[in-house]
Protein backbone atom coordinates (compact mmCIF):
# COMPACT_ATOMS: atom_id res chain seq x y z
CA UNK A 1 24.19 5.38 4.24
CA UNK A 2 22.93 5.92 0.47
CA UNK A 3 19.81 4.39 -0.01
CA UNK A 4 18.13 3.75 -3.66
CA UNK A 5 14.85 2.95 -3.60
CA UNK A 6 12.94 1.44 -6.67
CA UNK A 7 9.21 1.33 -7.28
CA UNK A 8 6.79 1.73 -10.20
CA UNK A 9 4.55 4.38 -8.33
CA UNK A 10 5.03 7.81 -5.60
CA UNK A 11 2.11 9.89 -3.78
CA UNK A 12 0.87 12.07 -5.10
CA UNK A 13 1.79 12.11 -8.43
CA UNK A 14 0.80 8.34 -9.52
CA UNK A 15 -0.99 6.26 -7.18
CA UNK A 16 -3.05 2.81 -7.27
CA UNK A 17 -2.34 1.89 -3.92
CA UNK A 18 -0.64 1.73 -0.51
CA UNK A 19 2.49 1.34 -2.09
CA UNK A 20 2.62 4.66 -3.35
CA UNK A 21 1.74 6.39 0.03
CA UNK A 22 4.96 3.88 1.15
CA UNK A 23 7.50 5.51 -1.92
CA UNK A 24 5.94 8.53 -0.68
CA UNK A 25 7.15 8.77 2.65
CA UNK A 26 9.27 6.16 3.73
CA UNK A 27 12.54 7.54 1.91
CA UNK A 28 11.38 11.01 3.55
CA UNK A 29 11.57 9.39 6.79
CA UNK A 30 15.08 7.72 6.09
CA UNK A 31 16.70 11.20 5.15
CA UNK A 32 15.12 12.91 8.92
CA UNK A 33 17.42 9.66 10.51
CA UNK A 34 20.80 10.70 8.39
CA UNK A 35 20.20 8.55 5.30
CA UNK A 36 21.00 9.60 2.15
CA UNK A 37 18.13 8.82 0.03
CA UNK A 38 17.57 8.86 -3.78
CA UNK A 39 14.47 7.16 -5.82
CA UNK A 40 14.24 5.43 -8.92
CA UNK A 41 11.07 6.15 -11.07
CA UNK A 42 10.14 4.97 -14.40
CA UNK A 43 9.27 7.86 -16.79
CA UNK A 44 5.53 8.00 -16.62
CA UNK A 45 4.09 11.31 -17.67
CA UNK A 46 2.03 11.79 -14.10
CA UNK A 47 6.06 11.87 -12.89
CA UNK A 48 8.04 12.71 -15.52
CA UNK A 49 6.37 16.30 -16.16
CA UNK A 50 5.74 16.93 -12.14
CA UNK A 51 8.84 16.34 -11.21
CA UNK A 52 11.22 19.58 -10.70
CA UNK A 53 14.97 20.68 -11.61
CA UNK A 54 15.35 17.58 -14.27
CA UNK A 55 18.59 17.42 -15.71
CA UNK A 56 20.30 14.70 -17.87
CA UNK A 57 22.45 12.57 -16.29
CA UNK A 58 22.97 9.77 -19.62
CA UNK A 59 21.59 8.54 -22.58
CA UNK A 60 20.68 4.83 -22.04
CA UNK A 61 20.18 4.20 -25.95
CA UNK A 62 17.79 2.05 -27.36
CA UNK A 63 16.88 -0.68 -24.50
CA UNK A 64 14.27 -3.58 -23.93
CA UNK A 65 12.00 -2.54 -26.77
CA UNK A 66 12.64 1.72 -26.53
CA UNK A 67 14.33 3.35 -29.10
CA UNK A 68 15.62 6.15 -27.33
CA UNK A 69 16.34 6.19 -23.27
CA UNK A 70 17.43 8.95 -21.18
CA UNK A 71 18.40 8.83 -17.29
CA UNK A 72 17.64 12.05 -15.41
CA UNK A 73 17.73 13.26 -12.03
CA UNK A 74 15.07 15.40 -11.01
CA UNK A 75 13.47 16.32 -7.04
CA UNK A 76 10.15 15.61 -6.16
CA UNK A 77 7.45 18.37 -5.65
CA UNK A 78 6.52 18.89 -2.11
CA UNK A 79 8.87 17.06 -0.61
CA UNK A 80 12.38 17.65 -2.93
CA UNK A 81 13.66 14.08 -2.57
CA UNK A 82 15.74 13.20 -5.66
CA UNK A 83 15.03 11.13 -7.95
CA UNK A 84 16.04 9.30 -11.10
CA UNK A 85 13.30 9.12 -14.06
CA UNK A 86 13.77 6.84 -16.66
CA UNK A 87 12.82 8.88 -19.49
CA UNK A 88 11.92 6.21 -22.17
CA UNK A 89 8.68 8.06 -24.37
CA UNK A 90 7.82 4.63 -26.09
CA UNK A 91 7.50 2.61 -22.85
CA UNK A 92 6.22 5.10 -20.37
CA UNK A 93 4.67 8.12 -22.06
CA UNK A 94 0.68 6.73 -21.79
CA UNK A 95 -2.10 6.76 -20.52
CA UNK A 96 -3.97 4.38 -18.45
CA UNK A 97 -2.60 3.02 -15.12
CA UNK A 98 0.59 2.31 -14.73
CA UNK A 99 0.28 -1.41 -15.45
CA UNK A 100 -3.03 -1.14 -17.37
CA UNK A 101 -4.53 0.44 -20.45
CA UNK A 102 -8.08 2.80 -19.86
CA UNK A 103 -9.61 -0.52 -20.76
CA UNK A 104 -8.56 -2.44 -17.93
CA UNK A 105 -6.31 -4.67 -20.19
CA UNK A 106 -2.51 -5.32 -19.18
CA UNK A 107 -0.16 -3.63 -21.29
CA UNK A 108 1.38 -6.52 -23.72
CA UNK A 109 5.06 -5.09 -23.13
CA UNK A 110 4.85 -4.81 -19.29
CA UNK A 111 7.53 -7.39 -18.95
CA UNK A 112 9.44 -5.34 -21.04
CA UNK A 113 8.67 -1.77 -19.14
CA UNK A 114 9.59 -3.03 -15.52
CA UNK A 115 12.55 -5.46 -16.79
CA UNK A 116 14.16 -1.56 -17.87
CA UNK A 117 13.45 -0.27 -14.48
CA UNK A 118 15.09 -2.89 -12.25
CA UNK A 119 18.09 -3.05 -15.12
CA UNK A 120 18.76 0.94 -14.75
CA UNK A 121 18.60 0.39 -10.94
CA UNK A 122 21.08 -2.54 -11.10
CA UNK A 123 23.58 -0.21 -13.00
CA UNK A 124 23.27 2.84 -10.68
CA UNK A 125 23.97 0.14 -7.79
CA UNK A 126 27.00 -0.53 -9.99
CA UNK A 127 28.28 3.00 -10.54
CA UNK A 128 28.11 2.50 -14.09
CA UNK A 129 25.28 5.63 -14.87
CA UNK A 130 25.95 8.02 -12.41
CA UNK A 131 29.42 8.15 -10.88
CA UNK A 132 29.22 10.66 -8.95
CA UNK A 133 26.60 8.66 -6.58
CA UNK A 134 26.21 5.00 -5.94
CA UNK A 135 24.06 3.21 -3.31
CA UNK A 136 25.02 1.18 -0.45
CA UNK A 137 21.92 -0.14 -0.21
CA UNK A 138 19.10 -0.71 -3.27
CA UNK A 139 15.70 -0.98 -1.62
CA UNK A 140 12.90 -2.55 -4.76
CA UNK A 141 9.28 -2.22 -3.98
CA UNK A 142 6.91 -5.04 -5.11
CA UNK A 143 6.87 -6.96 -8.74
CA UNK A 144 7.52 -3.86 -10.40
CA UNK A 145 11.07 -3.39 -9.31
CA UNK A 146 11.82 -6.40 -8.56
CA UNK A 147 14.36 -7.10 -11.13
CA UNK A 148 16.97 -5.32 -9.79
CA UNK A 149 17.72 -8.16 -7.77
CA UNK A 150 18.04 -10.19 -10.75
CA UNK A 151 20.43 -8.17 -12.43
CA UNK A 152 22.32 -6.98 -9.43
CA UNK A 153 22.90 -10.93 -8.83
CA UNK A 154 23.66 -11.36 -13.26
CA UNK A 155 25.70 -8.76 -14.18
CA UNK A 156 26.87 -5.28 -12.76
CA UNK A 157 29.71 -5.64 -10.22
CA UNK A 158 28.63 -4.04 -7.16
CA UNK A 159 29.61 -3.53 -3.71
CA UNK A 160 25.32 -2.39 -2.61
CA UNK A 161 23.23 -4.83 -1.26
CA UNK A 162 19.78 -5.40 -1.71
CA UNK A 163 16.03 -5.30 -0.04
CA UNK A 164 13.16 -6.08 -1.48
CA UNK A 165 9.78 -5.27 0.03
CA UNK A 166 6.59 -7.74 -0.70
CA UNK A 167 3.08 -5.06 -0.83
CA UNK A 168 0.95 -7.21 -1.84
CA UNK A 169 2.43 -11.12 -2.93
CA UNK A 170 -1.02 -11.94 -4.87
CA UNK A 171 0.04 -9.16 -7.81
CA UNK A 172 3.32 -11.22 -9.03
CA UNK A 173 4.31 -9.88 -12.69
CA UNK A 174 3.59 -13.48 -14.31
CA UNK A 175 4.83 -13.53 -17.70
CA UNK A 176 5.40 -15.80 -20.65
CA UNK A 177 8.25 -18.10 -20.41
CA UNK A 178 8.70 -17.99 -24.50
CA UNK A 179 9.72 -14.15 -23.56
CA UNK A 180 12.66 -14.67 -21.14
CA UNK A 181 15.51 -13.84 -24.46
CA UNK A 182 13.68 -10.01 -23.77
CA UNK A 183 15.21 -9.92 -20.34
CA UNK A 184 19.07 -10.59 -21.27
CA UNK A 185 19.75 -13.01 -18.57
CA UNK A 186 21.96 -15.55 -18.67
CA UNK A 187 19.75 -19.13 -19.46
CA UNK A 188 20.91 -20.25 -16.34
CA UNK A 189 17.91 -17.20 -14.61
CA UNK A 190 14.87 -19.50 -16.44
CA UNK A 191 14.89 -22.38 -13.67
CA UNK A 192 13.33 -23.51 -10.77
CA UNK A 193 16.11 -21.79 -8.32
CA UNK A 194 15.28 -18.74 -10.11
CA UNK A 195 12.95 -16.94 -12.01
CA UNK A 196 10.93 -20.44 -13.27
CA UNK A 197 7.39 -20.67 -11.82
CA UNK A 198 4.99 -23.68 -13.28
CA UNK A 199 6.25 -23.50 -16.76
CA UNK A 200 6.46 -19.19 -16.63
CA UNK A 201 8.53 -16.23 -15.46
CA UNK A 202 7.76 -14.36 -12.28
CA UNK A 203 9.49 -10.97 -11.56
CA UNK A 204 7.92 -11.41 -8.12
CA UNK A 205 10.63 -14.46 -7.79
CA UNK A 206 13.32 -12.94 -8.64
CA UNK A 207 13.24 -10.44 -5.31
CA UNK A 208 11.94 -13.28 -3.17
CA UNK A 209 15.57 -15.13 -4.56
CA UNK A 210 17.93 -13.03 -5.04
CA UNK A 211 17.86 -9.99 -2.26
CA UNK A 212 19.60 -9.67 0.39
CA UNK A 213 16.95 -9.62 2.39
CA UNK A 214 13.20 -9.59 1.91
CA UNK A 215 10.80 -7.92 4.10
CA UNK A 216 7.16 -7.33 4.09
CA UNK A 217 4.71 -4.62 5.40
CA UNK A 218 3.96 -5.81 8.49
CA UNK A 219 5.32 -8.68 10.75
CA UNK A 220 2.17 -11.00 10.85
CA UNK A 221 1.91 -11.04 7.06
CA UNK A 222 5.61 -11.87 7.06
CA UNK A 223 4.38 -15.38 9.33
CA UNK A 224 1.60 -15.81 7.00
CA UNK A 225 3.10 -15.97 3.26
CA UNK A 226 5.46 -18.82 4.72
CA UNK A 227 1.90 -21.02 4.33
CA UNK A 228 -0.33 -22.32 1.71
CA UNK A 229 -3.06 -20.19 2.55
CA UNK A 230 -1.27 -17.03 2.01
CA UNK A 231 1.94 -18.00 0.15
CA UNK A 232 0.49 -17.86 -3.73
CA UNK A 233 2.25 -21.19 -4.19
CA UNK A 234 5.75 -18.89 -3.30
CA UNK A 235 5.15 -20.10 0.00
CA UNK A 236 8.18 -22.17 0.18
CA UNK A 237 10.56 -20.13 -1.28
CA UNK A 238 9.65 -18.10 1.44
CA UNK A 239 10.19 -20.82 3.88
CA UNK A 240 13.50 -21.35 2.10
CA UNK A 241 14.96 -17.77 2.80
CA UNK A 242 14.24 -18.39 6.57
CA UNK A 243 15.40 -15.68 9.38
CA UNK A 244 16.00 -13.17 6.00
CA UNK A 245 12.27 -12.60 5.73
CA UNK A 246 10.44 -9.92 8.61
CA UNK A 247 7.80 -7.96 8.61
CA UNK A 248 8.27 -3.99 9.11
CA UNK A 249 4.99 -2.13 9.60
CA UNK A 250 3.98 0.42 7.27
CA UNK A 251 3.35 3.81 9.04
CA UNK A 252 1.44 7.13 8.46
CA UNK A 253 2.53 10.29 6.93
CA UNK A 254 1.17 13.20 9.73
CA UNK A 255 1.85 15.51 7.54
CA UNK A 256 -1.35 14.43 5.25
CA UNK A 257 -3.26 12.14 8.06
CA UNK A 258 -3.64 14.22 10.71
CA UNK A 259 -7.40 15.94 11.49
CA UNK A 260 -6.46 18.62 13.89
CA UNK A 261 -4.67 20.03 10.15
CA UNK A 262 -6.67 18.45 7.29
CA UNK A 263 -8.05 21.67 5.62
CA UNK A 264 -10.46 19.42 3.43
CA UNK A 265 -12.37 18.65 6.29
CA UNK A 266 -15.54 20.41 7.36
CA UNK A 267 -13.90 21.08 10.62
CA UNK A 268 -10.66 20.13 12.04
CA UNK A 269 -10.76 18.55 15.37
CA UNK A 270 -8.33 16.69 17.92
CA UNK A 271 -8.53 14.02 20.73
CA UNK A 272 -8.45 17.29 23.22
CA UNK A 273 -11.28 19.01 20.83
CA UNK A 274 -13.68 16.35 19.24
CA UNK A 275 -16.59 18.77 18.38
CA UNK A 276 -15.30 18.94 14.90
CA UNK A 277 -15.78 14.95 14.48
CA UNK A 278 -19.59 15.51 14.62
CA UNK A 279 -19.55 18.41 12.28
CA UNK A 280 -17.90 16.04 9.73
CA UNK A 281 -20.32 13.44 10.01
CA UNK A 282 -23.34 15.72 9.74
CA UNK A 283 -21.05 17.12 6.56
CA UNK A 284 -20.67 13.87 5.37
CA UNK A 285 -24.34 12.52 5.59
CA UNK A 286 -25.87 16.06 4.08
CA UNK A 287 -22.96 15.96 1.11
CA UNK A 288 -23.51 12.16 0.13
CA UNK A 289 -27.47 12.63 0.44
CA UNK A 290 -27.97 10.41 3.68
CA UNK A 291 -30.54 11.55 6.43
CA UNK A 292 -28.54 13.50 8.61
CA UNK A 293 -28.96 11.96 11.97
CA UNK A 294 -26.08 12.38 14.78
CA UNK A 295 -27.42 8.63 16.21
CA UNK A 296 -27.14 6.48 13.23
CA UNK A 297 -24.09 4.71 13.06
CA UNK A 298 -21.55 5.65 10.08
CA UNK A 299 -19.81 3.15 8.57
CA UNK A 300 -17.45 3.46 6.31
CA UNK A 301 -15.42 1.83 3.56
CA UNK A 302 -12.47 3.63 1.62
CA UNK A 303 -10.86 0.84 -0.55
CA UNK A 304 -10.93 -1.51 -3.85
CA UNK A 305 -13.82 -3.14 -4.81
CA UNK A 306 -12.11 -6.90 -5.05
CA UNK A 307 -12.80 -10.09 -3.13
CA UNK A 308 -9.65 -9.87 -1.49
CA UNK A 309 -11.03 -6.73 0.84
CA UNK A 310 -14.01 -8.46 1.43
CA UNK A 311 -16.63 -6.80 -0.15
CA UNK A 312 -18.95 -9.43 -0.73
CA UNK A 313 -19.00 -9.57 2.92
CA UNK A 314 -20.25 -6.61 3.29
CA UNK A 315 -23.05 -7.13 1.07
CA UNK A 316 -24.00 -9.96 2.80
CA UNK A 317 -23.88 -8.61 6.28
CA UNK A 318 -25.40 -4.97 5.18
CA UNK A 319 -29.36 -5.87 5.93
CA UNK A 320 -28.39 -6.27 9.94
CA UNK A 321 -26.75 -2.69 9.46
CA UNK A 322 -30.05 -1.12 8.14
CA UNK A 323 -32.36 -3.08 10.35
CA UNK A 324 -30.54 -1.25 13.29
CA UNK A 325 -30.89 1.98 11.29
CA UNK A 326 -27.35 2.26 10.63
CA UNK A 327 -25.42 3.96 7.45
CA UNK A 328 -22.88 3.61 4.72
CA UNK A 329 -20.92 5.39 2.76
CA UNK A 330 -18.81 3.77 0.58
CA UNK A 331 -15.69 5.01 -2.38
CA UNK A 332 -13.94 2.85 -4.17
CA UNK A 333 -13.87 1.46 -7.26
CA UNK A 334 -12.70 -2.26 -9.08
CA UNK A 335 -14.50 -5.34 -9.71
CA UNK A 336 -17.80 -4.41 -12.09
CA UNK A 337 -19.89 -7.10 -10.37
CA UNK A 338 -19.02 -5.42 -6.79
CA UNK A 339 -19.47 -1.91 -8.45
CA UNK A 340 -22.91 -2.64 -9.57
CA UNK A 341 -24.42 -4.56 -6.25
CA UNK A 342 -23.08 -1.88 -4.18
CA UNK A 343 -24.91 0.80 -6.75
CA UNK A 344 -27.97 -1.51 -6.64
CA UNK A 345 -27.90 -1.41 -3.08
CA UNK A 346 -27.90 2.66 -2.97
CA UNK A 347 -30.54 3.08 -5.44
CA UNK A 348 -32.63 0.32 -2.95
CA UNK A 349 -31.61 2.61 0.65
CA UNK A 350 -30.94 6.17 -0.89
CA UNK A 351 -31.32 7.66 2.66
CA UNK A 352 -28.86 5.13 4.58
CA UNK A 353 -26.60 3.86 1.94
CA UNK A 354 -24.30 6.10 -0.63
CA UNK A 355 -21.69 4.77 -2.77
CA UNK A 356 -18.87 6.72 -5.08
CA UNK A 357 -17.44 4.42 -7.70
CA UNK A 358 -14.20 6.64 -7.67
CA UNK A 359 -10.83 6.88 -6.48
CA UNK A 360 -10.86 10.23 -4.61
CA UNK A 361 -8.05 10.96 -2.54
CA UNK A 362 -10.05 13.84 -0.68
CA UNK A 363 -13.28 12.30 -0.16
CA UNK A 364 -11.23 9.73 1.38
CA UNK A 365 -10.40 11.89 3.85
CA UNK A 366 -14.25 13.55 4.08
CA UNK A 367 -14.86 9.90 5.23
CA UNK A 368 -12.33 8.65 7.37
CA UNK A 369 -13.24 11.72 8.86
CA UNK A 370 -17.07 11.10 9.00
CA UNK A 371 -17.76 8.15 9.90
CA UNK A 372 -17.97 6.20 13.49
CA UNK A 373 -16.49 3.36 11.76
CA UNK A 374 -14.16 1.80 8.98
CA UNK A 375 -14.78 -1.49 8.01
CA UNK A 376 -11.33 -3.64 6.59
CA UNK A 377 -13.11 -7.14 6.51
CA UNK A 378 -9.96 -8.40 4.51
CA UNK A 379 -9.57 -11.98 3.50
CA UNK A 380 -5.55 -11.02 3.28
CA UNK A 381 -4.43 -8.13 3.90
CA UNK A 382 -0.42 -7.50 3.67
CA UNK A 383 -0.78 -4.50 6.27
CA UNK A 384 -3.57 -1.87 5.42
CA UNK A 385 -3.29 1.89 5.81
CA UNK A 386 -7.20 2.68 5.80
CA UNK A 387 -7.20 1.22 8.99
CA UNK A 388 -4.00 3.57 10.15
CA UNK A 389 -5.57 6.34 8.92
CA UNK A 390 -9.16 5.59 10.32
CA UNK A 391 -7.39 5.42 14.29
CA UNK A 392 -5.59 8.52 13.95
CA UNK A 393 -8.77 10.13 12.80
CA UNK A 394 -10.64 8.84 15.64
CA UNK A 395 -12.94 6.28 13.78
CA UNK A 396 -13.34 3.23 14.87
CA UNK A 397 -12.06 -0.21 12.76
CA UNK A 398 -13.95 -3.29 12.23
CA UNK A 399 -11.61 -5.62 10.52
CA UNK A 400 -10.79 -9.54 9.74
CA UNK A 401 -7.41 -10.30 12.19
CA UNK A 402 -4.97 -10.61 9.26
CA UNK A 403 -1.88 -9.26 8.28
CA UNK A 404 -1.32 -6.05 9.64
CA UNK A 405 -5.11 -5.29 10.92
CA UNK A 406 -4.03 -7.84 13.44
CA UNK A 407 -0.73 -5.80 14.06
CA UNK A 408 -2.54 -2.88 14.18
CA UNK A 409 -6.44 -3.15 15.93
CA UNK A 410 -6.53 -4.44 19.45
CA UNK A 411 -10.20 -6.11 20.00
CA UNK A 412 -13.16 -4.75 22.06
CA UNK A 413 -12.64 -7.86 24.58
CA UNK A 414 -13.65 -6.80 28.46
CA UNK A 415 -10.03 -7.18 29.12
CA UNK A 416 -8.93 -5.07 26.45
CA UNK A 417 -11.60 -2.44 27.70
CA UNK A 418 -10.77 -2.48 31.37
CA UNK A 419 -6.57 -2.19 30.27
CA UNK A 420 -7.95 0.66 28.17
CA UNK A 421 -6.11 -1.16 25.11
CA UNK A 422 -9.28 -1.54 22.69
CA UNK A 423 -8.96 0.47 19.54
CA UNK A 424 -11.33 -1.57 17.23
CA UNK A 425 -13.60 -4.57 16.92
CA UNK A 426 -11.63 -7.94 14.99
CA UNK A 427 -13.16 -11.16 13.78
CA UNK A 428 -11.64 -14.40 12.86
CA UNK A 429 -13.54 -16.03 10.05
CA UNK A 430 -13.81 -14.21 6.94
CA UNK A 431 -17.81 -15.01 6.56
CA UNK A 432 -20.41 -12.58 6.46
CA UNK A 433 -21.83 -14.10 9.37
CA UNK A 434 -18.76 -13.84 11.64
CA UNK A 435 -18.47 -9.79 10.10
CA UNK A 436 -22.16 -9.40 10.63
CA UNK A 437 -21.68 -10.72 14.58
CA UNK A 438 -18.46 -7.87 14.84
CA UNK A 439 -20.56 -5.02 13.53
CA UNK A 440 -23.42 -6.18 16.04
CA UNK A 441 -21.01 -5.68 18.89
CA UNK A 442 -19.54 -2.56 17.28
CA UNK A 443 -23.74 -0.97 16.96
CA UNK A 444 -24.25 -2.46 20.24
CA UNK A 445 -21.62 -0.31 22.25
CA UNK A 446 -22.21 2.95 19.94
CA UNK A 447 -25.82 3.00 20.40
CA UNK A 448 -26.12 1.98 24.48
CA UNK A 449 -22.18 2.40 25.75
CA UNK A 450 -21.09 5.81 24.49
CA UNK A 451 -18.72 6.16 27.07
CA UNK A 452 -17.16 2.77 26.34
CA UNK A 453 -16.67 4.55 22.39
CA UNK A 454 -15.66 7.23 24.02
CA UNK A 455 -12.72 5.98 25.55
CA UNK A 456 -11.87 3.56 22.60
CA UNK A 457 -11.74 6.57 20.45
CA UNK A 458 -9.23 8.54 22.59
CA UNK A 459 -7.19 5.48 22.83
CA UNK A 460 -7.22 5.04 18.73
CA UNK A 461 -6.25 8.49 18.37
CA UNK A 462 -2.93 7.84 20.77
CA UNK A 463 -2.04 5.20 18.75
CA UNK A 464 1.51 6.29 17.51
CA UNK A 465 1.61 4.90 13.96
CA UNK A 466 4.43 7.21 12.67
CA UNK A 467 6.87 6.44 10.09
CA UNK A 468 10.13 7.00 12.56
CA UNK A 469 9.30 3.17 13.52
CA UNK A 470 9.51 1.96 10.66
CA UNK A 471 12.71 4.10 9.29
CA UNK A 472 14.48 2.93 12.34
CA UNK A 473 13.94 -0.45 11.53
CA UNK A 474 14.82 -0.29 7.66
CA UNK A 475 18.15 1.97 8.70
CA UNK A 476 19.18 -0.73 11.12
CA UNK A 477 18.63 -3.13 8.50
CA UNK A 478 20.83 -1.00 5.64
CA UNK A 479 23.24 -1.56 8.66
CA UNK A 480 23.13 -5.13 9.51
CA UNK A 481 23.48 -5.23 5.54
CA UNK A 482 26.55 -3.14 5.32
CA UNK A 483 28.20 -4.67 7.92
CA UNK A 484 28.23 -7.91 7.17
CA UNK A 485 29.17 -6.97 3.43
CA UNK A 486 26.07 -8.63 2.09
């Protein structure tokens, strides 16, 4: 089975996201179940100068805006998968995000950037760039690559099918309907049964219409962007594609998650040795200048400062956490208005409230590690990985039961405690009240059940959360697909 997979973004070398930690090890996963697995990455110099062994495989020409455009395969460092980098200096080769300028401003020609990389994908599905190797199966991640679809369905002859994977439906490439002559579609693409959405052009559409199939990152989101609530207004073209929508869970890479082997931690530690769990909380508290005390509750947030994780919540509900004489340490970085009450908040509580307006990949670690807690208080949340990474390190989620948080934490209920199920504390609303009321219970059993936390902290840490899962479900998928000649 010969798998392409197209996204915008890989761990480690560019990352905004989850998504990235997905490109990053899903496809390694594939290739351990016999899958032959190659990735598609546009040309961005955080790739394009990592990658190793890059070789030409064809000029492009001048395309979508570029003047010059090269195709050429390369292998990832670390983990050698092979990959195809679009090598197009007058698209790619900036700075800034991969979707933003320094400035926080959209680039002008992103329509333009990601129409190229689901076009070269269509044409390797096609055999048309690289004879010598041509997909079964073309897997696009998110707005970014969705495209492909598009184009697969428009133009190249091809015998592949095609998945495309929803991250995050709210971030839907939206562009201006006066620029659909850039895309070189047929006219037929600009209306309502395709790419049309209120009076503009959505790349998000054109995966959600024209793929094979269509999954998301867990199975409850999957249920939930079928409504209005969660659906973006896509909500029934959803509905439309019926039984070829599911949800796959996301899973973790144990290679980089695991804290009986993270050498950035103070001290490694396991479920069988959980000495080095205090040691990293005392680390924690001394490093981010919090009174180091082994009986204040640590809680911790690792995430994007945006309403949609629920930040504001956490503002709101953060007195009741200091009255008890709890603790917070939070990284992350996003909307200024979040940035600056959290910073307010520090300079208010220096001794029981830090905050690191950064993305740091190994402080995230330093406080999954650290803290008793993780707090996910999403309004949506597609699936979440800080939660994933928070159980396997033995800390303890508090999160809003959507998406995959409801996949993933089981609830401190009595009956979940006496089955020995309970890996977290979940609440329904997403209120600061109904938060507030979930970190109660969560101080509650820390500070006068320890054995109770105990036990739900051995049972987070079994939690098997690997990526085999979900390769076995995307491989019997490529399957189903291939069978049926889709």
């Amino acid at each position: 089975m010969k798998v392409l997979h197209v996204a915008a973004e890989v761990f480690p070398l560019v990352k905004t996201g989850g998504l990235a930690d997905v490109v990053g090890a899903l496809p390694q996963a594939l290739i351990k179940q016999g899958a032959d697995v190659r990735l598609l990455l546009p040309g961005l110099p955080a790739i394009a100068d990592a990658v190793l062994s890059s070789k030409k495989v064809c000029d492009i020409g001048a395309a979508f805006g570029a003047g010059r455009v090269t195709l050429r395969r390369a292998e990832l460092p670390y983990s050698h998968v092979p990959v195809y980098v679009i090598d197009a200096p007058y698209l790619y080769r900036r700075g800034g995000s991969p979707y933003q300028a320094s400035d926080g401003i959209e680039w002008q020609d992103n329509l333009q950037r990601f129409a190229l990389l689901g076009w070269v994908g269509a044409h390797l599905a096609a055999g048309e760039l690289d004879p010598a190797w041509t997909p079964d199966v073309v897997h696009a991640h998110d707005w970014h690559a969705a495209m492909v679809c598009a184009y697969m369905a428009a133009h190249p002859p091809t015998t592949a099918s095609s998945v495309f994977t929803v991250h995050n439906l709210a971030f839907q490439g939206i562009f201006a309907q006066a620029d659909f002559h850039l895309l070189g579609l047929p006219a037929r693409f600009m209306a309502p049964q395709a790419l049309e959405f209120h009076s503009q052009l959505s790349f998000m559409k054109a995966g959600l219409k024209f793929a094979d199939r269509v999954t998301t990152v867990s199975p409850t989101y999957a249920a939930e962007i079928a409504t209005p609530e969660f659906g973006c207004g896509l909500e029934g073209v959803i509905r439309g594609r019926g039984a070829d929508v599911s949800g796959i869970l996301n899973g973790v890479d144990g290679a980089i998650w695991n804290p009986e082997k993270d050498l950035g931690l103070a001290r490694s530690y396991s479920a069988q040795q959980l000495d080095g769990k205090a040691l990293c909380k005392q680390a924690l508290q001394k490093e981010m200048g919090l009174d180091v005390r082994a009986n204040a509750p640590l809680f911790g947030v690792v995430s994007r400062l945006t309403s949609q994780k629920g930040l504001d919540l956490v503002l709101t509900a953060l007195p009741a956490v200091l009255k008890r004489g709890g603790q917070l340490v939070l990284q992350g970085n996003g909307e200024p208005t979040l940035e600056a009450a959290f910073e307010a908040a520090a300079l208010q509580f220096p001794r029981q409230i830090a905050v690191r307006i950064a993305y740091d990949e190994s402080l995230a670690h330093r406080v999954i590690a650290g803290a008793d807690a993780l707090l996910v208080p999403s309004r949506f949340e597609p699936c979440g990985l800080t939660q994933l990474y928070a159980l396997r390190y033995g800390t303890l989620p508090v999160v809003r039961r959507v998406g995959g948080l409801a996949d993933t934490v089981v609830d401190a209920t009595e009956p979940a405690l006496t089955a020995d199920k309970a890996t977290g504390f979940v609440f329904e609303a997403a209120t600061a009240l109904a938060l507030e009321q979930a970190l109660e219970r969560a101080m509650t059993m820390y500070e006068k059940q320890p054995a109770l936390w105990k036990q739900m902290l051995l049972r987070a840490m079994q939690q098997d959360f690997s990526w085999d899962g979900a390769a076995r479900g995307y491989m019997q998928m490529y399957g189903q697909l291939a069978g049926s000649g889709a």
